[in-house]
PDB file of N, CA and C in Angstrom:
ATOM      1  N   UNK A   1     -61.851  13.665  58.203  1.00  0.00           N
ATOM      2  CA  UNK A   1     -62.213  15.054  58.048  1.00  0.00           C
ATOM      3  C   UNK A   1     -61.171  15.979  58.684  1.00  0.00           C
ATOM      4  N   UNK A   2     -60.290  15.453  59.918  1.00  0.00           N
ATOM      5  CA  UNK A   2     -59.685  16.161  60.669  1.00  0.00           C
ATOM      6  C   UNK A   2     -58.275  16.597  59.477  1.00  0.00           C
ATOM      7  N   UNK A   3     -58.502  15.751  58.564  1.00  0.00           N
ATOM      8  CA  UNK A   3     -56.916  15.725  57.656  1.00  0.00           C
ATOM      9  C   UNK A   3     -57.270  16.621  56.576  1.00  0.00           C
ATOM     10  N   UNK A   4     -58.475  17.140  56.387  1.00  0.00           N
ATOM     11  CA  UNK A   4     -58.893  18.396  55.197  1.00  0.00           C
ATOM     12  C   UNK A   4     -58.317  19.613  55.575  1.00  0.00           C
ATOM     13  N   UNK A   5     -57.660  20.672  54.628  1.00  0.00           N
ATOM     14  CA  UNK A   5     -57.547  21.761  54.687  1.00  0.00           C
ATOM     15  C   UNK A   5     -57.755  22.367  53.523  1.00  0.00           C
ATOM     16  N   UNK A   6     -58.575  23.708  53.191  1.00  0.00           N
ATOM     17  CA  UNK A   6     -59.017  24.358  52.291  1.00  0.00           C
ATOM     18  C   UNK A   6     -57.941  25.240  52.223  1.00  0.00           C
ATOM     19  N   UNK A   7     -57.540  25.798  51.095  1.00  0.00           N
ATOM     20  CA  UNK A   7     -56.176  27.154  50.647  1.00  0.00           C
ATOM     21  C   UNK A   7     -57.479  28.273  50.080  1.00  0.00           C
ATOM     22  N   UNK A   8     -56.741  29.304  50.122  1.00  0.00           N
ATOM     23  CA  UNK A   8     -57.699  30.432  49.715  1.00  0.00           C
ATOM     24  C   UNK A   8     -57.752  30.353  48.475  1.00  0.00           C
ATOM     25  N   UNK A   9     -59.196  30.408  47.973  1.00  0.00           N
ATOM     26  CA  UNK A   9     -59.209  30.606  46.730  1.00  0.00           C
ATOM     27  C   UNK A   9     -58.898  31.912  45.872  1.00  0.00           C
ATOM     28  N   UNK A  10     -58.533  31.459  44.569  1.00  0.00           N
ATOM     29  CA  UNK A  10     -57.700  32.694  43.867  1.00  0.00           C
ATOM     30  C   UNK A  10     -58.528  32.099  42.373  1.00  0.00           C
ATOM     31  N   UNK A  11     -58.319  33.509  41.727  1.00  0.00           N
ATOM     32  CA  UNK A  11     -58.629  33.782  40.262  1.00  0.00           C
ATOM     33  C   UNK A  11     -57.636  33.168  39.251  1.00  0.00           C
ATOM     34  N   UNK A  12     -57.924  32.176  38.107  1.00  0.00           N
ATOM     35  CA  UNK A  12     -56.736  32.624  37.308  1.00  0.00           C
ATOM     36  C   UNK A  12     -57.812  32.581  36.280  1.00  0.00           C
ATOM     37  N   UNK A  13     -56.658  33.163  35.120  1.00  0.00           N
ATOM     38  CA  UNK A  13     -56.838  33.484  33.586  1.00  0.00           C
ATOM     39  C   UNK A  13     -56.525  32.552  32.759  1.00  0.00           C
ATOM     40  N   UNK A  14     -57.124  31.259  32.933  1.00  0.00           N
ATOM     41  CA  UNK A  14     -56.136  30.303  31.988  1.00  0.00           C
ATOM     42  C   UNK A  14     -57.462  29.578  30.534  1.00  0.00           C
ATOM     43  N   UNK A  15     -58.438  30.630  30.363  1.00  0.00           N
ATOM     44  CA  UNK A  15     -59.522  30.095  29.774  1.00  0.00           C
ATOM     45  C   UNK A  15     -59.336  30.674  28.458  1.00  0.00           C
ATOM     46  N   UNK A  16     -59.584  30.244  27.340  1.00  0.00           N
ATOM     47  CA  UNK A  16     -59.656  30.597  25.580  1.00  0.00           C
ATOM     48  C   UNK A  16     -60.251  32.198  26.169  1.00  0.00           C
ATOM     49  N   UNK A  17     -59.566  32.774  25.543  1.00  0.00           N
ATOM     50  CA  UNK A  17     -59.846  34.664  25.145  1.00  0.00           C
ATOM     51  C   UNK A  17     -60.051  35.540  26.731  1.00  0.00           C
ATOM     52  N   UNK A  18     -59.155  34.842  27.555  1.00  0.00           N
ATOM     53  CA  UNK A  18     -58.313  35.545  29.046  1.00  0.00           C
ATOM     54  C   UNK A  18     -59.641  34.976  29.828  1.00  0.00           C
ATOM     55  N   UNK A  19     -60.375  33.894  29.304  1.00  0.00           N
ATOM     56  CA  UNK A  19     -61.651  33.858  30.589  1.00  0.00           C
ATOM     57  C   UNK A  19     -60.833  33.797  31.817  1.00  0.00           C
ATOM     58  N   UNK A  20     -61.863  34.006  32.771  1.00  0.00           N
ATOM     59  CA  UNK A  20     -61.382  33.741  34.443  1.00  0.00           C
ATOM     60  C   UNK A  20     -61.909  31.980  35.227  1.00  0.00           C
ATOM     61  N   UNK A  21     -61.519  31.865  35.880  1.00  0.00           N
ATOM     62  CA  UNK A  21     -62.064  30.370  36.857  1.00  0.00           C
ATOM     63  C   UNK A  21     -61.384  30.356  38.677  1.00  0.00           C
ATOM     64  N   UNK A  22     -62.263  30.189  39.083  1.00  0.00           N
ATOM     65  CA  UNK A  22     -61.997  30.531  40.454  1.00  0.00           C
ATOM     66  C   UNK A  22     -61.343  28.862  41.132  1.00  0.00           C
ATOM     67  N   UNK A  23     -60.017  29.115  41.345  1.00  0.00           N
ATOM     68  CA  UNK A  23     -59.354  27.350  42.040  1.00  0.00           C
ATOM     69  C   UNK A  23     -59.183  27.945  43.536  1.00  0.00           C
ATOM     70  N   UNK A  24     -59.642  26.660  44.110  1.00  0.00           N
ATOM     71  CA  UNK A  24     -59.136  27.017  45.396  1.00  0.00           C
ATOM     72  C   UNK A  24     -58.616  25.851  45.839  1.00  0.00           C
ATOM     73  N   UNK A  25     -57.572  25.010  46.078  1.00  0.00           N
ATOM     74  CA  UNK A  25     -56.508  24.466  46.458  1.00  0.00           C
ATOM     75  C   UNK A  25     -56.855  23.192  47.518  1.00  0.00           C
ATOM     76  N   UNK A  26     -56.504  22.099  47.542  1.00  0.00           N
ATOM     77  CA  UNK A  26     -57.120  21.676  48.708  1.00  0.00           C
ATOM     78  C   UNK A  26     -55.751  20.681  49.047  1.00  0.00           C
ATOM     79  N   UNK A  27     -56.009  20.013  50.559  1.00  0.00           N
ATOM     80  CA  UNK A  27     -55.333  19.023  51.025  1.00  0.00           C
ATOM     81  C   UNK A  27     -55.711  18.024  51.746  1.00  0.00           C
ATOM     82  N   UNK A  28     -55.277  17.071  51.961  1.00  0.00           N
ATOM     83  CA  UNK A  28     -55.945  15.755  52.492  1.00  0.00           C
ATOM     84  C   UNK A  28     -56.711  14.935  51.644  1.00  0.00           C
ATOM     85  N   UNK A  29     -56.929  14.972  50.599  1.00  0.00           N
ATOM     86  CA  UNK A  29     -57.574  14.079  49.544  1.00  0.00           C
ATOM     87  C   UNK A  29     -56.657  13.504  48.815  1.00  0.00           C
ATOM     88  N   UNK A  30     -56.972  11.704  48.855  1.00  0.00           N
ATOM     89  CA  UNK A  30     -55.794  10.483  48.374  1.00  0.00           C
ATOM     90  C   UNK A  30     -56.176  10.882  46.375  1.00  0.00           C
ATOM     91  N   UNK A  31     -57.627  11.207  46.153  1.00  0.00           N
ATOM     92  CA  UNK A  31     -57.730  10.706  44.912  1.00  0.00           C
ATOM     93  C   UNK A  31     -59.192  11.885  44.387  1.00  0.00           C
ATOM     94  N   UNK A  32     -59.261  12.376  43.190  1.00  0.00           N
ATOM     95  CA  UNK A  32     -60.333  13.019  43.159  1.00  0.00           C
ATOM     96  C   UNK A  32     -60.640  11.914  41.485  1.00  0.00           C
ATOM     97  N   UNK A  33     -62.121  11.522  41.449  1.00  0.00           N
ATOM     98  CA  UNK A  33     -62.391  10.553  40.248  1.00  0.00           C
ATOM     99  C   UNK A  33     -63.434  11.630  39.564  1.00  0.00           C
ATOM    100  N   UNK A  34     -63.014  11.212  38.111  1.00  0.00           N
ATOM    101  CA  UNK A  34     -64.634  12.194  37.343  1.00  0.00           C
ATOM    102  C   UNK A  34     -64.493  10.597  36.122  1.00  0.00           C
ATOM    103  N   UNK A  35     -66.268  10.398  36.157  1.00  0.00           N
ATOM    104  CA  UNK A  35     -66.100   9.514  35.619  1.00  0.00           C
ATOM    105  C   UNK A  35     -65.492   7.854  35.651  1.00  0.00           C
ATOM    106  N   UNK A  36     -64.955   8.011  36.947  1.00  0.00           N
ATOM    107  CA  UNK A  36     -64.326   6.551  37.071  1.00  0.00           C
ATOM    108  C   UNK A  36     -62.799   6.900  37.187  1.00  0.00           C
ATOM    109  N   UNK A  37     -62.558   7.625  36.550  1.00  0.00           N
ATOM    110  CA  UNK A  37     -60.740   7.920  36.172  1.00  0.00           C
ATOM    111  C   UNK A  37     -60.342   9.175  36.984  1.00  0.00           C
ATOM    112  N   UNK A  38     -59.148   9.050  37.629  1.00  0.00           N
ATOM    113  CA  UNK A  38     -58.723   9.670  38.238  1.00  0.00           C
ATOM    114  C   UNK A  38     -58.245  11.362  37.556  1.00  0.00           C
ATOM    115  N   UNK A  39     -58.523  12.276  38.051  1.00  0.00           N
ATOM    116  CA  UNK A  39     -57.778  13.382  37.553  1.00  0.00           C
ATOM    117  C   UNK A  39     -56.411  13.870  38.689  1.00  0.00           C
ATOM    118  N   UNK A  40     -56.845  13.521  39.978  1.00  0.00           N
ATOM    119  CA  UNK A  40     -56.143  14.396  40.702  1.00  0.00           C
ATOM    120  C   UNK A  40     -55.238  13.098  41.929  1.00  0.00           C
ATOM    121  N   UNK A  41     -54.367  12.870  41.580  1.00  0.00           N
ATOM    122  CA  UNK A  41     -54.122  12.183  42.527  1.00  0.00           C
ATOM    123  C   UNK A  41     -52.781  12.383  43.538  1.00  0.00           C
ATOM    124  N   UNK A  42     -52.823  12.711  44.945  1.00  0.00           N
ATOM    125  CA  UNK A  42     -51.801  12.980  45.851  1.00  0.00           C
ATOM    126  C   UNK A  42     -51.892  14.510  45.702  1.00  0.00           C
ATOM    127  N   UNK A  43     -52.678  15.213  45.155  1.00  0.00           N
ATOM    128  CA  UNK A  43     -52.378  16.807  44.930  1.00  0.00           C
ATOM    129  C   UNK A  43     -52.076  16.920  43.391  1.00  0.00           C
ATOM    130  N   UNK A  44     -52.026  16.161  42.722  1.00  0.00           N
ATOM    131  CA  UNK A  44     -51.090  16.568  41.676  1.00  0.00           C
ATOM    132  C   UNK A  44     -52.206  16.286  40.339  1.00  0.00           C
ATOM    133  N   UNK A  45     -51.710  16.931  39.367  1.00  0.00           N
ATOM    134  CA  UNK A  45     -53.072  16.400  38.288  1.00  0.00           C
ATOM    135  C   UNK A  45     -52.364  15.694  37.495  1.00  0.00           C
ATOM    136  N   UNK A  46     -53.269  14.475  36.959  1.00  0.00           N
ATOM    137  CA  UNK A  46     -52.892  13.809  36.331  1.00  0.00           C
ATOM    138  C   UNK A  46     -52.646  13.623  34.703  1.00  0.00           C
ATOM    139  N   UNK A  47     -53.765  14.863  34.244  1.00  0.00           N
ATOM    140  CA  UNK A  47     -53.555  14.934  32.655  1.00  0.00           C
ATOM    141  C   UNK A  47     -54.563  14.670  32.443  1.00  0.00           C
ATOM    142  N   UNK A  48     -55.377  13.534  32.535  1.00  0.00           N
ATOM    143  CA  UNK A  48     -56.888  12.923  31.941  1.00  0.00           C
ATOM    144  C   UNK A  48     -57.940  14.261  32.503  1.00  0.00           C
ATOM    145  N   UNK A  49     -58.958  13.972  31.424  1.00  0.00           N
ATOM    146  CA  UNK A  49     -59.516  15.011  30.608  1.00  0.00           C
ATOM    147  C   UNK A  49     -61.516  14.561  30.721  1.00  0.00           C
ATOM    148  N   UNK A  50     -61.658  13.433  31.524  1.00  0.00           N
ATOM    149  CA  UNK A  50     -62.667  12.422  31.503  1.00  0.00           C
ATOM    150  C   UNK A  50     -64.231  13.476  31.302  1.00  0.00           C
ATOM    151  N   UNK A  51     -65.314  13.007  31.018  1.00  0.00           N
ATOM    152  CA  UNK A  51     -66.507  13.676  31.060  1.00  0.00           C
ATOM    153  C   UNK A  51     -66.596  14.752  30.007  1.00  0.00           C
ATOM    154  N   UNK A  52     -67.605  15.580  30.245  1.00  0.00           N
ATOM    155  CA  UNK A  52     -67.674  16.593  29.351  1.00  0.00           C
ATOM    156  C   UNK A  52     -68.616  17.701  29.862  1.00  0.00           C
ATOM    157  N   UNK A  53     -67.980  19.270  29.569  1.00  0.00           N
ATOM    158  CA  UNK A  53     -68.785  20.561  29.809  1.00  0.00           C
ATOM    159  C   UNK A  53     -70.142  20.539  29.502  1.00  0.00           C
ATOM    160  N   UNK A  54     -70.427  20.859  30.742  1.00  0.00           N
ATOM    161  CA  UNK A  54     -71.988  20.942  30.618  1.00  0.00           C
ATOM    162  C   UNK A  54     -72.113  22.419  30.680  1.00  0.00           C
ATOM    163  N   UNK A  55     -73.207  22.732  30.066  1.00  0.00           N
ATOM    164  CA  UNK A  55     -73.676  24.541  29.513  1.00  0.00           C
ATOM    165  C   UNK A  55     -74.856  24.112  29.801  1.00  0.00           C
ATOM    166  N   UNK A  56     -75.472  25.662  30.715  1.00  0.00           N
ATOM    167  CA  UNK A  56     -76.710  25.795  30.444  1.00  0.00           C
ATOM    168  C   UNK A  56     -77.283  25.990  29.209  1.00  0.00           C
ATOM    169  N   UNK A  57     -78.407  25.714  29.387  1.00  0.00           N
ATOM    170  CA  UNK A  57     -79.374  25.847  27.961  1.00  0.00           C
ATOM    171  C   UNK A  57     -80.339  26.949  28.558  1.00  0.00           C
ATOM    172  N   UNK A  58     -81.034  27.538  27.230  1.00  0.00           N
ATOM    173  CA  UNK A  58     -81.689  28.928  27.161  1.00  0.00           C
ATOM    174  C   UNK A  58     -83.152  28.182  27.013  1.00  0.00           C
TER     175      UNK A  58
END
């Protein structure tokens, strides 16, 4: 835990028709998994795309 550090989170615009998404940055994590498969590994992303958007329902 002593090896976590949080970065400030920031806004970007990188969503179909200028949506917004709030990233906030992190450090000290070897591996982040979704699904079994790695997305994030050493800081860096890996490309894989695993799982799927979940939407609320009405």
């Amino acid at each position: 835990m002593a090896a976590l550090r949080l970065h400030h989170p920031e806004m970007i615009y990188d969503l179909p028709a200028g949506g917004r998404r709030l990233v906030q940055q992190v450090e000290g994590y070897d591996m982040t998994l979704v699904s079994g498969v790695p997305i994030f590994e050493k800081g860096k992303e890996t490309g894989a795309r695993p799982g799927r958007l979940v939407r609320a329902t009405a």
